[in-house]
N, C-alpha and C. Protein backbone atom coordinates (compact mmCIF):
# COMPACT_ATOMS: atom_id res chain seq x y z
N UNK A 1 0.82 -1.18 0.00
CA UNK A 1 0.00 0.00 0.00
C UNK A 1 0.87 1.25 0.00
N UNK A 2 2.20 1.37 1.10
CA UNK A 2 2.87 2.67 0.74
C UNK A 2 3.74 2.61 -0.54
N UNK A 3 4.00 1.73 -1.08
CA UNK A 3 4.44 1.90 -2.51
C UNK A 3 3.58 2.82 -3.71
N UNK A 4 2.25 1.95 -3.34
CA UNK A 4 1.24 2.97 -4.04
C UNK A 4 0.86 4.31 -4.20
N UNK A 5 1.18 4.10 -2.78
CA UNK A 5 0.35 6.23 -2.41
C UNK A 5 1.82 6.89 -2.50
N UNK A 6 2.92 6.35 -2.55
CA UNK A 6 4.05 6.71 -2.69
C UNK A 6 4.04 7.43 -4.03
N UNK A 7 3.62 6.25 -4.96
CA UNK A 7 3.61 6.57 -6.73
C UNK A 7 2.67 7.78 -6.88
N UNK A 8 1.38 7.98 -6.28
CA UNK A 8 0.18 8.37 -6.67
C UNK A 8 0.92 10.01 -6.27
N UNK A 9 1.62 10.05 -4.97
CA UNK A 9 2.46 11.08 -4.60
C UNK A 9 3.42 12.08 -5.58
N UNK A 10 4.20 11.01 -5.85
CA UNK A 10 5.05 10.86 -7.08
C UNK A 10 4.26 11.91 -8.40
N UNK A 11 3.36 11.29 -8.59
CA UNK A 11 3.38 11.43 -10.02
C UNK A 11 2.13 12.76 -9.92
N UNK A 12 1.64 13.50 -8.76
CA UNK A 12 0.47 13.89 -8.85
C UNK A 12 0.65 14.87 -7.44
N UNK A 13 1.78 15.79 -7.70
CA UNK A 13 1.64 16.75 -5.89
C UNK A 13 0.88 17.61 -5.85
N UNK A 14 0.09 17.92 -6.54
CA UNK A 14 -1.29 18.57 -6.42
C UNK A 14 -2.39 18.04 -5.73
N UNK A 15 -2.50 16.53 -5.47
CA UNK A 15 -2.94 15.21 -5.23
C UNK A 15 -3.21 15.24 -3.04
N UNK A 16 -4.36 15.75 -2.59
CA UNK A 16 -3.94 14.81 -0.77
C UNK A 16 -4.27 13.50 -0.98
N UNK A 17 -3.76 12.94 -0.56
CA UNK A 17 -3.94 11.26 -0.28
C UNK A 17 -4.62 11.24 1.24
N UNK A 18 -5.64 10.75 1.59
CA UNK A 18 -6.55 10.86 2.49
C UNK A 18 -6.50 9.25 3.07
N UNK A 19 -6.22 8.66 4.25
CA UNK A 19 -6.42 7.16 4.38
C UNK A 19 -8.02 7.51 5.40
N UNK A 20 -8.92 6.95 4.67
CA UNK A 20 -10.26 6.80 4.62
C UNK A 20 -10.88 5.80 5.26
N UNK A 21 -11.45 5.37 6.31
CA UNK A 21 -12.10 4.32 7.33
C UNK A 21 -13.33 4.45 7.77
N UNK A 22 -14.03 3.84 8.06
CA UNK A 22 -15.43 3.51 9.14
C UNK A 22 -15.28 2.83 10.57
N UNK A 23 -15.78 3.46 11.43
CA UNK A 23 -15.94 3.35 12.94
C UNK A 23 -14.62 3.85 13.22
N UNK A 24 -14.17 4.89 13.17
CA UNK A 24 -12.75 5.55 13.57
C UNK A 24 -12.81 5.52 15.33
N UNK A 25 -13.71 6.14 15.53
CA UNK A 25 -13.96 5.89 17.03
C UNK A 25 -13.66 4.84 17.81
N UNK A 26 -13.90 3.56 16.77
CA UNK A 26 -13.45 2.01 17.57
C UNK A 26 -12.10 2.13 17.77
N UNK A 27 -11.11 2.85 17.42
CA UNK A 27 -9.60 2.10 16.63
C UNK A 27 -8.71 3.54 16.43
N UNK A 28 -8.89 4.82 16.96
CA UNK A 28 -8.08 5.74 16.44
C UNK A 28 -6.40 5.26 16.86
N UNK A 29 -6.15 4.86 17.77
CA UNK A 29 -5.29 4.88 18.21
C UNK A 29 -4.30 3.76 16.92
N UNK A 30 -4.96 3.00 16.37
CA UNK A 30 -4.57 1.79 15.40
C UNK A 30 -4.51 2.84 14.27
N UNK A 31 -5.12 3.33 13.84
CA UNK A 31 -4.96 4.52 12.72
C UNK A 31 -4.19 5.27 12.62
N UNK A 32 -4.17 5.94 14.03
CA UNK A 32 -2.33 6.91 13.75
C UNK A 32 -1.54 5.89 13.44
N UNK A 33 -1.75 4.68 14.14
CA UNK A 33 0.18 3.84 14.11
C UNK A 33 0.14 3.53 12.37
N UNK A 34 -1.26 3.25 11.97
CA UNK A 34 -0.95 3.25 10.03
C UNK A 34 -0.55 4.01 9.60
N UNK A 35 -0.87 5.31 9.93
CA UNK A 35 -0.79 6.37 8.68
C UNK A 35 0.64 6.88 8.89
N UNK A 36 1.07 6.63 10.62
CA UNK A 36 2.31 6.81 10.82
C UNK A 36 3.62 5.84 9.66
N UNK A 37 3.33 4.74 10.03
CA UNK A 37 3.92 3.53 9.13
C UNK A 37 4.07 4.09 7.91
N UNK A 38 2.66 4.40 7.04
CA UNK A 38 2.62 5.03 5.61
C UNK A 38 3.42 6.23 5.43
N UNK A 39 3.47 7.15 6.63
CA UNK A 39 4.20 8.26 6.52
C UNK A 39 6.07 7.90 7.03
N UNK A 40 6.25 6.73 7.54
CA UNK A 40 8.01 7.22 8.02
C UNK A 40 8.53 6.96 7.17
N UNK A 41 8.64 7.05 5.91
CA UNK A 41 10.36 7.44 5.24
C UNK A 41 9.26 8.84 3.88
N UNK A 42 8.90 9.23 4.95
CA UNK A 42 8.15 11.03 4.36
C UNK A 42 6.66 11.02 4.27
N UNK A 43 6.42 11.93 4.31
CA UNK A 43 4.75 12.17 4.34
C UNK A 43 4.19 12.07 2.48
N UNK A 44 3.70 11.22 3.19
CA UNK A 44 3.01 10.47 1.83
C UNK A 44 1.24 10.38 2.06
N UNK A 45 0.99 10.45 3.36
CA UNK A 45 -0.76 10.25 3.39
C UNK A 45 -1.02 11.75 4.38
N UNK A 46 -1.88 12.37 3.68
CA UNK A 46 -1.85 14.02 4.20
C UNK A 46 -3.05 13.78 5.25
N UNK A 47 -3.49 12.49 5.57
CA UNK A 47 -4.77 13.06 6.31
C UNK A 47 -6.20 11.54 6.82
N UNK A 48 -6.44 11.87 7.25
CA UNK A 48 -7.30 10.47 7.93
C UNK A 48 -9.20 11.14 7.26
N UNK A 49 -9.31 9.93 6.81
CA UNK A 49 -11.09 10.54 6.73
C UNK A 49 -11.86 9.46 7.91
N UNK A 50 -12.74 9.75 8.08
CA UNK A 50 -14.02 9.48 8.86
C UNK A 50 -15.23 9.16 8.70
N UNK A 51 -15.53 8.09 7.93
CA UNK A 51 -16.64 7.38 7.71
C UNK A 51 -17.66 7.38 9.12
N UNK A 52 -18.30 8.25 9.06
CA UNK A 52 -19.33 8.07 9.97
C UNK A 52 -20.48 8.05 9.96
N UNK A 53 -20.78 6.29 10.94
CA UNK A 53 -22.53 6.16 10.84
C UNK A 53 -22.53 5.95 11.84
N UNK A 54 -23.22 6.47 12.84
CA UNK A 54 -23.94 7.01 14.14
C UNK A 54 -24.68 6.01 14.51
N UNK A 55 -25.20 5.73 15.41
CA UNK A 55 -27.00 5.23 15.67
C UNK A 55 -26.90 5.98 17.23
N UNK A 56 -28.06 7.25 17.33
CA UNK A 56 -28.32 7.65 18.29
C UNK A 56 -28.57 6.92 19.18
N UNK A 57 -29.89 5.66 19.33
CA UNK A 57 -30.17 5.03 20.01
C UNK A 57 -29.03 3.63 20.57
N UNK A 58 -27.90 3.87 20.13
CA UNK A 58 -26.75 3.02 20.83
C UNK A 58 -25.51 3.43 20.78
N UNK A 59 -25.32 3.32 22.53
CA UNK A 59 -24.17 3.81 23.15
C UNK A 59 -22.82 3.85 22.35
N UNK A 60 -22.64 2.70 21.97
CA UNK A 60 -21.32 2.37 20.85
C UNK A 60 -20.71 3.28 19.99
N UNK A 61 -22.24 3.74 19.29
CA UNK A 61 -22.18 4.53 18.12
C UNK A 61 -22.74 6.03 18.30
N UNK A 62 -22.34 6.48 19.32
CA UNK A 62 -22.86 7.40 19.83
C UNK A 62 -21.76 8.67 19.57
N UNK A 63 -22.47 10.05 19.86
CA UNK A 63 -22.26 11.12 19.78
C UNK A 63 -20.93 11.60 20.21
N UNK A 64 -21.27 10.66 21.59
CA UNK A 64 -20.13 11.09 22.62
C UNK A 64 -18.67 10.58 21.73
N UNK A 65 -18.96 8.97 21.66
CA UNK A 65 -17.65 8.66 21.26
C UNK A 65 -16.77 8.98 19.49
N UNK A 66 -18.09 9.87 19.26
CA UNK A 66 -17.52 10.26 17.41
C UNK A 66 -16.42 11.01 18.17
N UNK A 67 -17.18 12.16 19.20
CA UNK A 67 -16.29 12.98 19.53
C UNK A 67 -15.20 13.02 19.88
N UNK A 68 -14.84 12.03 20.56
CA UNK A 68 -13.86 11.53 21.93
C UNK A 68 -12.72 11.35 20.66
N UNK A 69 -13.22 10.74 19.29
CA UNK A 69 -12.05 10.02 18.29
C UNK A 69 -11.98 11.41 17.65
N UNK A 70 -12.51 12.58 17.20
CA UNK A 70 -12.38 13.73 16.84
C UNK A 70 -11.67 14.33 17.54
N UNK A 71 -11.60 14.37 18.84
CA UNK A 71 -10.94 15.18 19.89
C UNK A 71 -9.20 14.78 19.83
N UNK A 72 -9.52 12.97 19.38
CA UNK A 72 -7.88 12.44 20.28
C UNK A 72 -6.73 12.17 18.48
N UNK A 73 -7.82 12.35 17.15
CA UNK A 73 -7.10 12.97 16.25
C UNK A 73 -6.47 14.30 15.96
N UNK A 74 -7.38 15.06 16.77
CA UNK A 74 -6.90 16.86 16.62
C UNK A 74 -5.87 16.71 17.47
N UNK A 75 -5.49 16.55 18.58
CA UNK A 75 -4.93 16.09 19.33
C UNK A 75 -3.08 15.66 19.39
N UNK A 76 -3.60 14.24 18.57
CA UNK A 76 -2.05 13.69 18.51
C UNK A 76 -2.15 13.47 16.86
N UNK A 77 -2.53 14.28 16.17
CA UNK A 77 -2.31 14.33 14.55
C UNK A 77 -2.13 15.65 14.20
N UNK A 78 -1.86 16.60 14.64
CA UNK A 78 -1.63 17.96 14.33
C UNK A 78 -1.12 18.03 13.12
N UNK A 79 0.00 17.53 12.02
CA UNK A 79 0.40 17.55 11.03
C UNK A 79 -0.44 16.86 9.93
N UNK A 80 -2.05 16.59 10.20
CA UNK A 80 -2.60 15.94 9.19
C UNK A 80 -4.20 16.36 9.25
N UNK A 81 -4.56 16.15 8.20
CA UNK A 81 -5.86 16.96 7.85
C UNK A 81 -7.04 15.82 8.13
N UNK A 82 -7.93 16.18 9.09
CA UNK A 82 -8.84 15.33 9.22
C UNK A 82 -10.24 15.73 8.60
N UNK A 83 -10.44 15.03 7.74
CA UNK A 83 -11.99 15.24 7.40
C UNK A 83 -13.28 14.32 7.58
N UNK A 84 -14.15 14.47 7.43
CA UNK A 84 -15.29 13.55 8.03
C UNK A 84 -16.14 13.24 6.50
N UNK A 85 -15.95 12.04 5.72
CA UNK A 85 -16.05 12.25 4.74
C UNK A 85 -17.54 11.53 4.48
N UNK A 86 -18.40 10.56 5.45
CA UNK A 86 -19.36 10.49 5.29
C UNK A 86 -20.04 10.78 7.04
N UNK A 87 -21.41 10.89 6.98
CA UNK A 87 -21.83 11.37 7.89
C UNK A 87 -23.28 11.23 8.13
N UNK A 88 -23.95 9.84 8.72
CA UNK A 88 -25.13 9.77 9.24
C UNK A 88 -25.62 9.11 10.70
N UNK A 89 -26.66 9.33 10.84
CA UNK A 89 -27.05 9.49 12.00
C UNK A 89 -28.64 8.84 12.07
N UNK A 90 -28.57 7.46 13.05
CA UNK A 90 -29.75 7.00 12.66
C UNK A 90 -30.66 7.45 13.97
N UNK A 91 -31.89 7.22 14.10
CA UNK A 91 -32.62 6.80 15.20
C UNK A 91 -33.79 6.07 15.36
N UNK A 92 -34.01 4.74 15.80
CA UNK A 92 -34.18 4.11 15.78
C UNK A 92 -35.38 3.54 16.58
N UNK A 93 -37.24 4.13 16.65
CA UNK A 93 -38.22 3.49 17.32
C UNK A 93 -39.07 2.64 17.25
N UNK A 94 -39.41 2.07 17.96
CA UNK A 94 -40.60 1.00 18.33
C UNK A 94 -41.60 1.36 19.12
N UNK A 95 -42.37 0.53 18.75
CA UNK A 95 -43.24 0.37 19.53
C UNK A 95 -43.17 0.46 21.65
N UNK A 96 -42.08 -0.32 21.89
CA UNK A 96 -41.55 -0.90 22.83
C UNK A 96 -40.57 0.43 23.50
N UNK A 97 -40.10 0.85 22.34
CA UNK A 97 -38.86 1.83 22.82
C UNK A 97 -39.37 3.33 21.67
N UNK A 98 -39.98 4.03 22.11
CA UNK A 98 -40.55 5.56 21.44
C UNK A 98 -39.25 6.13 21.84
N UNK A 99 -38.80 7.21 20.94
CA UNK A 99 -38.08 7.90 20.63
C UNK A 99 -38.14 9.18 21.74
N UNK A 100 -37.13 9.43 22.29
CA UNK A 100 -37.13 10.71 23.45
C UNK A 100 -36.53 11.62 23.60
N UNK A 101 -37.02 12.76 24.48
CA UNK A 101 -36.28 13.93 24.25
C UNK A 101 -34.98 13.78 24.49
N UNK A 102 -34.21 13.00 25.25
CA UNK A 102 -32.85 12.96 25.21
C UNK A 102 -32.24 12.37 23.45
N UNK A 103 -32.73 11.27 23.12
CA UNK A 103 -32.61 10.41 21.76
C UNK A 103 -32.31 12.08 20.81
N UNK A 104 -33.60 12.77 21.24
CA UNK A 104 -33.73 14.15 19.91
C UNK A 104 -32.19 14.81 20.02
N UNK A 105 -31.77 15.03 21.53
CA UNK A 105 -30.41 15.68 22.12
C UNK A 105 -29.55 15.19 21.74
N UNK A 106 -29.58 13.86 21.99
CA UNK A 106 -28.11 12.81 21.18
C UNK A 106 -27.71 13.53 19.26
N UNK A 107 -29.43 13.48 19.49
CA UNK A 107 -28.84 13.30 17.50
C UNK A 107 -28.55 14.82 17.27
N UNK A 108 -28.54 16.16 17.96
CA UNK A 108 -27.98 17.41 17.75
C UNK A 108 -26.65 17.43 18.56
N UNK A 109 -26.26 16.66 19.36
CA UNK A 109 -25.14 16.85 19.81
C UNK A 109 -23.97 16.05 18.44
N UNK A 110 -24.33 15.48 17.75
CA UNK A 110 -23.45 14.65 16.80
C UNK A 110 -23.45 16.26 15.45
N UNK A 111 -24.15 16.76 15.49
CA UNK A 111 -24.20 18.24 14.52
C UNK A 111 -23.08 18.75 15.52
N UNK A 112 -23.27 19.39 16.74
CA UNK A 112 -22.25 20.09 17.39
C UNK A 112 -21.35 19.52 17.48
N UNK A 113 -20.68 18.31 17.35
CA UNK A 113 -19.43 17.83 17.84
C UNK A 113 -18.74 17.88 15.72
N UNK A 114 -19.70 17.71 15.07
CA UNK A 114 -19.27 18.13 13.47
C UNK A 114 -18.95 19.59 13.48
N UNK A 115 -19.38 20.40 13.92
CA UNK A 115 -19.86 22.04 14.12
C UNK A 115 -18.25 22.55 15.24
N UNK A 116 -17.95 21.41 16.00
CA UNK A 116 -16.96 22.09 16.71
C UNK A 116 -15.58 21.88 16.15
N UNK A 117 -15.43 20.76 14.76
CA UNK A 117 -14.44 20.54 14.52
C UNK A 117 -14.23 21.33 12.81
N UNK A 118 -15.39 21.42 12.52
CA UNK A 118 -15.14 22.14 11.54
C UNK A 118 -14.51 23.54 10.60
N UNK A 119 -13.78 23.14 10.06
CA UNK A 119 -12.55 23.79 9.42
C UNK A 119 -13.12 24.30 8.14
């Protein structure tokens, strides 16, 4: 793979090379050590994207923790451009489980935590 983005580098410096994922939140810490890898013998990948799909109604995939992986890329990636390159947000009722004013809060706090990082 860094041979590739090496070439794509190479042949195209007009070009960011973006390394692009889903559930960043699970795994940031595994992501710097890639892009690091891709980057030590020179910066070759300008930047991490962020596949994000939400589900308000579970903790996992929640607001809080988009943020927490937004927070700990700004953080310890200062030399690389983070963008959020997809972005949804489910919520999820039944019969059993109606949708609530906190559920409504979850799903605007995932706008503000987009809203606080935005560049």
């Amino acid at each position: 793979m860094t041979v590739a983005l090496e070439l794509v580098k190479y042949d195209r410096l007009d070009v960011k090379l973006i390394y692009n994922d889903y559930n960043c939140y699970q795994n940031p810490e595994n992501i710097i050590h890639l892009v690091d890898y891709i980057n030590s013998d020179g910066k070759v990948c300008d930047g991490i994207g962020m596949q994000s799909h939400l589900d308000i109604t579970d903790s996992f995939h929640s607001a809080t923790n988009y943020a927490k992986a937004l927070e700990y890329f700004r953080l310890n990636c200062p030399d690389l451009e983070i963008q959020i390159t997809e972005l949804d947000a489910t919520m999820v009722s039944t019969e059993d489980k109606p949708l609530t004013d906190e559920d409504q809060a979850a799903f605007y706090a995932v706008i503000d935590a987009k809203k606080q990082y935005w560049d």
